[in-house]
Protein backbone atom coordinates (compact mmCIF):
# COMPACT_ATOMS: atom_id res chain seq x y z
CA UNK A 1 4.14 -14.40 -2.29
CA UNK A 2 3.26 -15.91 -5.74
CA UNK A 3 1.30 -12.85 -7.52
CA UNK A 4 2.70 -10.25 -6.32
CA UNK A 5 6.07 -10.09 -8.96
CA UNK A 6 3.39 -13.73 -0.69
CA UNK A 7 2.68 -19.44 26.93
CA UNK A 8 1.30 -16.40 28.57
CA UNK A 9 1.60 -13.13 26.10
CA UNK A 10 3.52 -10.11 26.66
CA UNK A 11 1.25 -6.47 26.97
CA UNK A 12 -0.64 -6.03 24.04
CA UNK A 13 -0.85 -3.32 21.75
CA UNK A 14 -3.15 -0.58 22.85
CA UNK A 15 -5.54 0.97 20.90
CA UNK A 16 -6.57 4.63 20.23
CA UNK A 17 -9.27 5.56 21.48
CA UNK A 18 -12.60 6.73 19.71
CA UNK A 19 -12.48 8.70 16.56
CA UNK A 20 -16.03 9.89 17.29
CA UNK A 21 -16.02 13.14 19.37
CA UNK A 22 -12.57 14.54 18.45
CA UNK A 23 -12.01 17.29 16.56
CA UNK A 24 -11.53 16.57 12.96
CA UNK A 25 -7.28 16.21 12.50
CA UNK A 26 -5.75 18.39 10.26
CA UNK A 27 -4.17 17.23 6.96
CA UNK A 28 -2.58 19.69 4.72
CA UNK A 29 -0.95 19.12 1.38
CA UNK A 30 1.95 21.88 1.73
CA UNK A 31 5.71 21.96 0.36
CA UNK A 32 7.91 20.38 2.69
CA UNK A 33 11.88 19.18 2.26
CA UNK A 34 12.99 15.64 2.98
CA UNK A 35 16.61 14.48 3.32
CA UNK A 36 16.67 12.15 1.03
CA UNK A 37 20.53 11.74 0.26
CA UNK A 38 22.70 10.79 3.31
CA UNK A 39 24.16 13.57 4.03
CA UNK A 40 23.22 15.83 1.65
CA UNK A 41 21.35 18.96 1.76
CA UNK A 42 17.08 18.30 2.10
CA UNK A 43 15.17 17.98 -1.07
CA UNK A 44 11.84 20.72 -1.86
CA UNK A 45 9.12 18.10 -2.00
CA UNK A 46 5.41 18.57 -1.64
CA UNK A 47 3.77 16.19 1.26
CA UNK A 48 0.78 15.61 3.65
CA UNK A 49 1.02 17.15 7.11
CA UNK A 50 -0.19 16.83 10.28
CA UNK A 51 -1.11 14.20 13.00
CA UNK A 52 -0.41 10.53 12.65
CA UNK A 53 -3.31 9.23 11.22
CA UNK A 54 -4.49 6.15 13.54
CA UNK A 55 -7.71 4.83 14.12
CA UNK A 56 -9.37 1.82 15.21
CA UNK A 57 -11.89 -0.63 13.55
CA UNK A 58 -15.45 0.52 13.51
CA UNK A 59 -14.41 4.44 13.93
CA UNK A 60 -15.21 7.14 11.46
CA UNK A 61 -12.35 9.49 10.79
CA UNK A 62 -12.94 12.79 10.87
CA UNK A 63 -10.80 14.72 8.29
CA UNK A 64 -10.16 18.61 7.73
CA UNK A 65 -8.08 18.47 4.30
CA UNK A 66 -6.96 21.39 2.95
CA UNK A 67 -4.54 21.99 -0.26
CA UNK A 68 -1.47 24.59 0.13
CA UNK A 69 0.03 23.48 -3.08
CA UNK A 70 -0.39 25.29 -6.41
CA UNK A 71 -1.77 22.35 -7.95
CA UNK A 72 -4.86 19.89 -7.50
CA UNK A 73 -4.58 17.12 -5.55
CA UNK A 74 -6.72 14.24 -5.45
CA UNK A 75 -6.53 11.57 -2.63
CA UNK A 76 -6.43 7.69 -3.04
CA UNK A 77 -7.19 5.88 0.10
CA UNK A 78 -5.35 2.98 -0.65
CA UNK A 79 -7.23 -0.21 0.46
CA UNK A 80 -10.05 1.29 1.67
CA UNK A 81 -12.96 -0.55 -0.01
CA UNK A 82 -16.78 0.67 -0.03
CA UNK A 83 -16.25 3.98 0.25
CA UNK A 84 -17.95 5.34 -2.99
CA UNK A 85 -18.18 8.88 -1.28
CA UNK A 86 -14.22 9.28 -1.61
CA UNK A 87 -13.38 7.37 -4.82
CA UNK A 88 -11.16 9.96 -6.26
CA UNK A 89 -12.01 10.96 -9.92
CA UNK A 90 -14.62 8.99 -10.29
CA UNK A 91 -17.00 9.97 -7.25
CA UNK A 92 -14.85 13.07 -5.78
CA UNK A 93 -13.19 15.65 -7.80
CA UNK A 94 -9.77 16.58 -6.82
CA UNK A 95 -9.23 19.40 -4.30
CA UNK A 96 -8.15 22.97 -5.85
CA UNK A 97 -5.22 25.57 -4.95
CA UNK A 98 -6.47 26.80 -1.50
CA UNK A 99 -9.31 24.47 -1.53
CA UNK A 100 -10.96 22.71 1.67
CA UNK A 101 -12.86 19.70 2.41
CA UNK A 102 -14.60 17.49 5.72
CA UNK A 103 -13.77 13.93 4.49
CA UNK A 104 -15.42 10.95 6.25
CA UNK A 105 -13.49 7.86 6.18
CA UNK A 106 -15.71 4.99 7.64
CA UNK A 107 -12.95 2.56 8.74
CA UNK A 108 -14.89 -0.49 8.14
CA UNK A 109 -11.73 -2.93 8.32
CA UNK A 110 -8.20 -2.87 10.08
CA UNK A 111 -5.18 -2.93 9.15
CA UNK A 112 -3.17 -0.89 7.20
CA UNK A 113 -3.46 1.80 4.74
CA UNK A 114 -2.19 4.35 2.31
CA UNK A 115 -3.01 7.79 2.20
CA UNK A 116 -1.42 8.63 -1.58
CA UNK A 117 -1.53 11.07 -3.88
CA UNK A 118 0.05 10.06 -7.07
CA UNK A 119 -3.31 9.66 -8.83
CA UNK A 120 -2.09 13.65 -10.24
CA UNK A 121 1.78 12.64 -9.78
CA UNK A 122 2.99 12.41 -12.93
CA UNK A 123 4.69 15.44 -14.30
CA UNK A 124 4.30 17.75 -11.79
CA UNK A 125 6.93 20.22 -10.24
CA UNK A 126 7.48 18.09 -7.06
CA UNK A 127 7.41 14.28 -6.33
CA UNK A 128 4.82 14.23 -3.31
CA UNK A 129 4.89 11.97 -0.52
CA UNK A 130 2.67 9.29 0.69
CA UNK A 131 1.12 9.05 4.34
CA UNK A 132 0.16 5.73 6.32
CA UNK A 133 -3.15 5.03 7.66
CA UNK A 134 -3.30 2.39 10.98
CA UNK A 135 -6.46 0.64 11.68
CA UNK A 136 -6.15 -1.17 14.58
CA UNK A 137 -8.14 -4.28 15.58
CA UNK A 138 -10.48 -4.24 18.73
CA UNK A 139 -9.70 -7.47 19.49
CA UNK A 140 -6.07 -8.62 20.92
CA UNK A 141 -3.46 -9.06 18.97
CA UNK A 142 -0.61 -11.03 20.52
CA UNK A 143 2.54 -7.95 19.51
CA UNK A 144 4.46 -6.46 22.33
CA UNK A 145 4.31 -3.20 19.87
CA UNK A 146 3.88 -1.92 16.15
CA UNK A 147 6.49 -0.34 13.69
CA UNK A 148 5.88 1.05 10.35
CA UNK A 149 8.39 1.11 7.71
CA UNK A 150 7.04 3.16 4.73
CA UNK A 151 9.39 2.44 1.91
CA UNK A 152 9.36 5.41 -1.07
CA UNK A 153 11.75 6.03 -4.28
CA UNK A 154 13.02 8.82 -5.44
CA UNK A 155 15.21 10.24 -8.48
CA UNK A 156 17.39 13.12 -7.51
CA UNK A 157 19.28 15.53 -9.87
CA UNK A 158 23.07 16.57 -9.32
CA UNK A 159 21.29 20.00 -8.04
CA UNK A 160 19.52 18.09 -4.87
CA UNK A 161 16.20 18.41 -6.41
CA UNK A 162 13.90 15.45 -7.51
CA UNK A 163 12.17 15.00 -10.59
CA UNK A 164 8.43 13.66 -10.24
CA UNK A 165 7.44 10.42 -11.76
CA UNK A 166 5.82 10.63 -15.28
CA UNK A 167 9.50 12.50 -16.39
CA UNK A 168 12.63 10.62 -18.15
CA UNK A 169 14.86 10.30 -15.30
CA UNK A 170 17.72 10.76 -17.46
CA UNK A 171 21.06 11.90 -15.25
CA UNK A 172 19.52 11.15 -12.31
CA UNK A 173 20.31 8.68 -9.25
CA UNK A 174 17.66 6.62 -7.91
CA UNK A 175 17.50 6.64 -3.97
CA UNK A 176 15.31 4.88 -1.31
CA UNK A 177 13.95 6.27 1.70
CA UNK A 178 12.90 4.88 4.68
CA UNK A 179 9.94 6.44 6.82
CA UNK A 180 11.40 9.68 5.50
CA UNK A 181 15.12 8.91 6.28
CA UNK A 182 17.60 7.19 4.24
CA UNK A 183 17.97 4.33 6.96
CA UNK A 184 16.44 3.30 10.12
CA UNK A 185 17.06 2.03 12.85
CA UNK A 186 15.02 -0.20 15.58
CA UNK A 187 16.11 -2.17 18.67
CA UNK A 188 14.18 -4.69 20.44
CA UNK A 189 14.82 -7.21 23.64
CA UNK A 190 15.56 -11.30 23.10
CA UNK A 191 11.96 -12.73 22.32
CA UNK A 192 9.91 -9.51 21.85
CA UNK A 193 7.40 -9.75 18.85
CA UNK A 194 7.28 -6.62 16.48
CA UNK A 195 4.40 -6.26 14.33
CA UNK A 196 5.94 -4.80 11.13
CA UNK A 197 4.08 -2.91 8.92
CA UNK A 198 5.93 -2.60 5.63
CA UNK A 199 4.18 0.14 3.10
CA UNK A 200 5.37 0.63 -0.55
CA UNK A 201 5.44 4.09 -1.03
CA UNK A 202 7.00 3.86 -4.25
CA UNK A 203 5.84 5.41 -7.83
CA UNK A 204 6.79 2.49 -10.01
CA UNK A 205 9.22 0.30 -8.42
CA UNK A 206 8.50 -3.16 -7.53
CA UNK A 207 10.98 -3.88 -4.23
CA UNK A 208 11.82 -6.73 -2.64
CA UNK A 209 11.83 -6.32 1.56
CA UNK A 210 14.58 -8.71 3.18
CA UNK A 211 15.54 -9.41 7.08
CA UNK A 212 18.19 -11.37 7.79
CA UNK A 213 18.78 -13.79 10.27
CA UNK A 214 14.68 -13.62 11.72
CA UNK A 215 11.31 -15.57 10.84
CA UNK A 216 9.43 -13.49 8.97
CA UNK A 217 5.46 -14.20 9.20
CA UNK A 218 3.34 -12.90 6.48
CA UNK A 219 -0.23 -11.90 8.34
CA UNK A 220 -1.67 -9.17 6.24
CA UNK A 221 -1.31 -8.05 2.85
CA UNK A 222 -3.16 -5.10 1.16
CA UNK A 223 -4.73 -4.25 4.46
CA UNK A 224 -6.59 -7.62 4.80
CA UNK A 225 -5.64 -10.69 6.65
CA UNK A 226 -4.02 -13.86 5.07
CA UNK A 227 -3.72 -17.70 6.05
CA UNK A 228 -0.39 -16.73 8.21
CA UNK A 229 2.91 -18.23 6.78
CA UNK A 230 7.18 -18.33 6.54
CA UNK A 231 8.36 -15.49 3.74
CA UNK A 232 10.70 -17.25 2.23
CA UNK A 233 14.18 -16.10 2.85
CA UNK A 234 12.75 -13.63 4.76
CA UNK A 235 12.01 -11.55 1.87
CA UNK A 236 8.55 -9.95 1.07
CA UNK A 237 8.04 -8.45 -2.38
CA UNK A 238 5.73 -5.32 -2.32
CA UNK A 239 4.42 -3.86 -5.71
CA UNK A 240 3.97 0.11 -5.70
CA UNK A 241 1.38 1.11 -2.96
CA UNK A 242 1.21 -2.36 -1.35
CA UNK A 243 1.33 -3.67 2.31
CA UNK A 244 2.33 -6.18 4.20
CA UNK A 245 2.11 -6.66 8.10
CA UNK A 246 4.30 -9.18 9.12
CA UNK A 247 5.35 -10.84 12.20
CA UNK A 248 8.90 -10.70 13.40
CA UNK A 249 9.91 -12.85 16.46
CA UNK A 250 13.35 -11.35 17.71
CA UNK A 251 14.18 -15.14 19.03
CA UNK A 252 17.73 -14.70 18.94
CA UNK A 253 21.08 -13.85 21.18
CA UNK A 254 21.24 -10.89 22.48
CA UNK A 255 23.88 -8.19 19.77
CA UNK A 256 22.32 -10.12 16.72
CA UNK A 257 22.04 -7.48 14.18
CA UNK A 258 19.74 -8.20 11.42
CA UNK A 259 19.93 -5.70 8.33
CA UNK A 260 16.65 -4.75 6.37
CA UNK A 261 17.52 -5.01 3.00
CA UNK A 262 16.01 -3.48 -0.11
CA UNK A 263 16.28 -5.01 -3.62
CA UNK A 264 15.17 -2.71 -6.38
CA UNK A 265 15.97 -5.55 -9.16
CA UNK A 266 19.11 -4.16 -9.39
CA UNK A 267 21.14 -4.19 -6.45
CA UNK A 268 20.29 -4.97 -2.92
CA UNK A 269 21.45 -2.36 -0.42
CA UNK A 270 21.10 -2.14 3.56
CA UNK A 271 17.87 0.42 4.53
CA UNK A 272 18.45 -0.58 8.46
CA UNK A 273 18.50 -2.87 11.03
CA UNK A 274 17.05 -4.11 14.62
CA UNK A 275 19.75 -4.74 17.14
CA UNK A 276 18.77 -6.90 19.81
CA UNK A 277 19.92 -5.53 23.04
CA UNK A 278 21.42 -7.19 25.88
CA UNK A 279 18.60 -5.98 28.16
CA UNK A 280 16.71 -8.34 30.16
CA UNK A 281 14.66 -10.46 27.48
CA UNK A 282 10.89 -9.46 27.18
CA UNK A 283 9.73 -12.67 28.09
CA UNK A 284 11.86 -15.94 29.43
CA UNK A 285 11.35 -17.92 25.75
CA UNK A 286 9.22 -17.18 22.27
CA UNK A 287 5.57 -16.91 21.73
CA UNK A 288 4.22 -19.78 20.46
CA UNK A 289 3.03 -18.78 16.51
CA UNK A 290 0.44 -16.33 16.24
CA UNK A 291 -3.37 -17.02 14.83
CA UNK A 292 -4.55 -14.77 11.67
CA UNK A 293 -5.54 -11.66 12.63
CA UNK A 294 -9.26 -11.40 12.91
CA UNK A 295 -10.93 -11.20 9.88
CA UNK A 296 -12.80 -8.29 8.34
CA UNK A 297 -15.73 -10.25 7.24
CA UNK A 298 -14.93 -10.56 3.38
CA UNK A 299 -16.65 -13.57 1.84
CA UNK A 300 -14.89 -17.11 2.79
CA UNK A 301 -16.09 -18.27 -0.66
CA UNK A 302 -16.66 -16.69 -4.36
CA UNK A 303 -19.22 -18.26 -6.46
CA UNK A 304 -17.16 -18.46 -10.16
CA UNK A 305 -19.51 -20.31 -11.70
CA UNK A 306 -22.10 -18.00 -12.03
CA UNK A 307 -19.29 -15.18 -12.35
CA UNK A 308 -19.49 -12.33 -14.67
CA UNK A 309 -16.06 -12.95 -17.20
CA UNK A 310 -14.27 -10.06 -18.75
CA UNK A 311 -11.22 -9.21 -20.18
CA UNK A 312 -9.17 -6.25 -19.29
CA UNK A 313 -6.29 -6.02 -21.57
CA UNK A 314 -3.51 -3.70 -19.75
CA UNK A 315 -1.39 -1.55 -22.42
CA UNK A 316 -1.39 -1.98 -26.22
CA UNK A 317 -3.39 0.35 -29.02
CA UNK A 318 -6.30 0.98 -26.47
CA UNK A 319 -7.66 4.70 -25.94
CA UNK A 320 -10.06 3.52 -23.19
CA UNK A 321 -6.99 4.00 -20.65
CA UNK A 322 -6.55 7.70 -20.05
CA UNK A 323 -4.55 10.05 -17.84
CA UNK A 324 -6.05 10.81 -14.85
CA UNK A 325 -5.96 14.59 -15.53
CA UNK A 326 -8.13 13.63 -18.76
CA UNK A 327 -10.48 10.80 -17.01
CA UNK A 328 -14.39 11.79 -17.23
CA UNK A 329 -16.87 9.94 -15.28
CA UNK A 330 -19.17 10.76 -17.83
CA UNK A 331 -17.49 7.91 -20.27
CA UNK A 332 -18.27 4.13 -20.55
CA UNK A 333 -17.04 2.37 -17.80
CA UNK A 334 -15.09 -0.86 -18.47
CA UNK A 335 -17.17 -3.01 -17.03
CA UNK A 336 -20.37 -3.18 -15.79
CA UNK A 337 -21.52 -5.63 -13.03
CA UNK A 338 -24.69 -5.88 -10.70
CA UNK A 339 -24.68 -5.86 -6.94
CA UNK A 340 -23.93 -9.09 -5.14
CA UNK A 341 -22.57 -10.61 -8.41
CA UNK A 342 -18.74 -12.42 -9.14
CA UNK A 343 -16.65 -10.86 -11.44
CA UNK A 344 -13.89 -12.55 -12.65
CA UNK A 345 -10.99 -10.54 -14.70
CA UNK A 346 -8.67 -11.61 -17.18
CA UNK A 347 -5.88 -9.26 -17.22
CA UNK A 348 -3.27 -9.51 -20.00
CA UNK A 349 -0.39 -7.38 -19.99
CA UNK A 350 0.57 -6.59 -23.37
CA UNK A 351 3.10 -3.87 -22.40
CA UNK A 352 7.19 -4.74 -23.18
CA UNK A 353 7.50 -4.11 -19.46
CA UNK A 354 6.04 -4.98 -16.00
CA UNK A 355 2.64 -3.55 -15.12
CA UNK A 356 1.33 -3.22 -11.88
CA UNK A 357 -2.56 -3.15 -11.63
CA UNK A 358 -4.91 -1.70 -9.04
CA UNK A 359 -8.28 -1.97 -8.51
CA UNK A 360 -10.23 0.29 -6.28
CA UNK A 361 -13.50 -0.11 -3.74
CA UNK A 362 -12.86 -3.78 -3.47
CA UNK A 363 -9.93 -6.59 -2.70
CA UNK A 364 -9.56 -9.46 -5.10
CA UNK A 365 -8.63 -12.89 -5.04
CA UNK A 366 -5.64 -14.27 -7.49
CA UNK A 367 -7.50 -16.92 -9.32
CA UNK A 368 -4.80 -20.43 -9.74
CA UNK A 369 -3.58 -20.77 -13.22
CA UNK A 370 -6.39 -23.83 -13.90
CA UNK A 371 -9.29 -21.28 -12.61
CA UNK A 372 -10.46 -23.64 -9.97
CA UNK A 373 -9.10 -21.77 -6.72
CA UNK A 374 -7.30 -18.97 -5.15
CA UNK A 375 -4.31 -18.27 -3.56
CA UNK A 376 -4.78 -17.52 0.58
CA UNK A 377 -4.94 -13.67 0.66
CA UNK A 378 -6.76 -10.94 -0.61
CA UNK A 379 -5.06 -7.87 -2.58
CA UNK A 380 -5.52 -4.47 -4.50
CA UNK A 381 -2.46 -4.41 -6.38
CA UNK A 382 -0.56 -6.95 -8.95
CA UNK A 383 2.41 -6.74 -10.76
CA UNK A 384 1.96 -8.52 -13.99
CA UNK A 385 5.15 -9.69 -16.36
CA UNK A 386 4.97 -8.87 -19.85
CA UNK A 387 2.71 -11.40 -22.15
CA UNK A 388 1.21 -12.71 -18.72
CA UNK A 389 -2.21 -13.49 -18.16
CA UNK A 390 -3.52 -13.25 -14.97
CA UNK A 391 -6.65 -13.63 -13.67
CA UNK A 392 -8.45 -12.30 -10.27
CA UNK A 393 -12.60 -12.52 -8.50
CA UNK A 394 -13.88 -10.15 -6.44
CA UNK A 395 -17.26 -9.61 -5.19
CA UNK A 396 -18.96 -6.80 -6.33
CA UNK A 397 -20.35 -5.69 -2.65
CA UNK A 398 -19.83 -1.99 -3.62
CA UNK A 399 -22.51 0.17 -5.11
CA UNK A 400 -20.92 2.93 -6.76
CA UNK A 401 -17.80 3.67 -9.41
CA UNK A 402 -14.88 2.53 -8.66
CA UNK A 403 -11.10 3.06 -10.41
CA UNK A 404 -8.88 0.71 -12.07
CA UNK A 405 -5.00 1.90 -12.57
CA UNK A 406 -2.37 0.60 -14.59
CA UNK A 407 1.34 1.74 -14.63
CA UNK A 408 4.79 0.27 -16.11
CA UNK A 409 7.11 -0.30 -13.76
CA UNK A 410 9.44 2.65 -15.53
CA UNK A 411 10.09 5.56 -13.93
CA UNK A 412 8.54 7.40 -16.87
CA UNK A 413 5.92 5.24 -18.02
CA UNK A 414 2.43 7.16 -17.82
CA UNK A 415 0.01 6.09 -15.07
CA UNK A 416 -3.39 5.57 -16.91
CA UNK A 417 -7.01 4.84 -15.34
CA UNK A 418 -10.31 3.57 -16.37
CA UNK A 419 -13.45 2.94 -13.97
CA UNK A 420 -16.00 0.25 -13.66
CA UNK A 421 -19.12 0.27 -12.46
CA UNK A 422 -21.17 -1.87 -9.83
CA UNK A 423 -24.83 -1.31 -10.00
């Protein structure tokens, strides 16, 4: 995944029925605990409650969000693009101490989503945890059934309690948590298909996702289709807040075991496993490979010629890059560009570390090194090495202002934002 450190069927995979109609579902930013540690006692952290939060394509969520916590919290629907309404900071304000809001999510593409609030992380008394958002497709979908596996990290004191991100970790031990738990584990029948959906919940980490002993098929990443292929080695490297929906074929004996394994750059360490049962198999031998998902209708083609060029330097002596708790929309933007145009970014990390980069209200392309194509998928997020240059295009579809985020890959480094503006 270079840029990102990318027979007769079975049932398909039903889909929700209509948003429209239903009472608006009830999410609430409260204190909850977590058990982080194996074992050990649960940890105070602050989180987003209530109802799963699947949709389907074409729907328009209906949201009652209310904030319990004694601090403002802002919202970043990750991947969610033309949405100026609910661009956080720059369109919508974040939500006071015992504040209340109707938020309308038009769920203009499927696939899957973040519902984060680390935007006003850093520093604060609690780490907060992150929420998926499932869009499913209206069309089929050859999986016998979906899992999500959202991955988050977490630094823990000898007290039990975690330290948010923004803080010097220092005397603390970095865990990993799986969908809330420190492991998981799923079972599945000889030639079922799982659709994985793998989330990176995490603050600053870039992981590495591997699964032994299977064929792991890349489909989505970043919420938005991609030209389907092999991960090598079975491993899939996710950048904070990034997706990927893969394909897993479970075309083995029945009693294979194959461990999930998570490599934080460090160590690799087992975060669960699918067993294969000896029940009867789903199906008498393997699908044949799956299409791409249908497509959301981004462009097939970006214009560069004609492309507005800039360059976003990411760290070094710059003041333009702010903490969210100081951004104002009332500053310059850092770029300008009109309606319908290309713009093309050069991005140059001139941090000693890693940087990850995000950019909000539309999905890029990763431009080739020689600027004359782009690699098969779309994203929101890129880790960039330090010294690199990378460069992306987007079409600027969006009206509206829109945020771009940079963060080192540190547990303390500051997350800082700037917007830009499509007019």
């Amino acid at each position: 995944m270079t840029g990102l450190g990318a027979a007769a069927l079975a049932p398909l995979c039903s889909v929700p029925g209509g948003a429209q109609g239903r009472p608006p579902l009830a999410l609430l930013a409260r204190p909850a605990s977590l058990s982080i540690r194996a074992g050990g006692a649960a940890t105070p952290v602050w989180s987003f409650e209530g109802p799963d939060l699947a949709f389907r394509r074409g729907e328009t969520a209906e949201i009652a969000f209310a904030n319990e916590l004694p601090a403002p919290v802002a919202i970043n629907w990750r991947g969610m693009d033309g949405a100026p309404a609910l661009a956080p900071l720059a369109a919508r304000p974040p939500l006071a101490t015992g504040g209340k809001a109707a938020l309308q999510l038009p769920l203009r593409h499927a696939g899957t989503f973040l519902c984060d609030a680390g935007l006003l992380g850093d520093g604060q008394a609690r780490p907060f945890r992150a929420r998926p958002l499932i869009v499913r497709e209206t069309e089929p979908v050859p999986v016998d059934r979906d899992e999500v596996l959202l991955i988050e990290e977490w630094r823990l004191k000898a007290d039990g309690t975690a330290i948010a991100p923004g803080v010097a970790p220092a005397d603390t031990q970095p865990l990993h948590t799986i969908n809330g738990r420190p492991s998981v584990d799923l079972s599945a029948r000889v030639n079922e298909r799982i659709r994985l959906r793998i989330i990176s919940g995490c603050q600053r980490a870039v992981v590495a996702i591997k699964i032994e002993g299977v064929e792991v098929r890349v489909m989505a990443i970043d919420s938005q289709p991609a030209e389907p292929f092999a991960a090598r080695g079975g491993a899939l490297v996710l950048a904070p807040g990034g997706r990927v929906d893969a394909f897993v074929d479970l075309a083995v004996p029945a009693g294979t075991t194959s461990q999930i394994l998570l490599h934080d750059g460090k160590e690799a360490r087992s975060i669960g496993k699918i067993t294969v049962s000896s029940e009867t198999p789903f199906r008498p031998t393997p699908l044949p490979p799956a299409p791409p998902l249908p497509s959301n209708a981004l462009p097939e083609r970006i214009d560069l010629k004609g492309a507005t060029r800039i360059d976003l330097p990411i760290g070094g002596p710059s003041a333009d890059w702010v903490a969210p708790v100081s951004f104002a929309p009332s500053a310059p933007p850092a770029f300008r560009v009109k309606t319908g145009r290309t713009a093309v970014l050069a991005l140059t990390n001139r941090n000693a570390g890693t940087s990850v980069f995000r950019l909000t209200g539309h999905h890029f392309r990763l431009l080739d090194k020689l600027d004359d194509g782009w690699k098969p998928f779309w994203l929101d997020t890129l880790a960039i090495e330090p010294g690199q240059t990378q460069r992306i295009a987007f079409v600027a579809e969006h009206t509206g202002r829109w945020l771009v985020e940079q963060v080192g890959t540190d547990w303390a480094a500051p997350r800082l934002v700037r917007y830009y503006a499509v007019e």
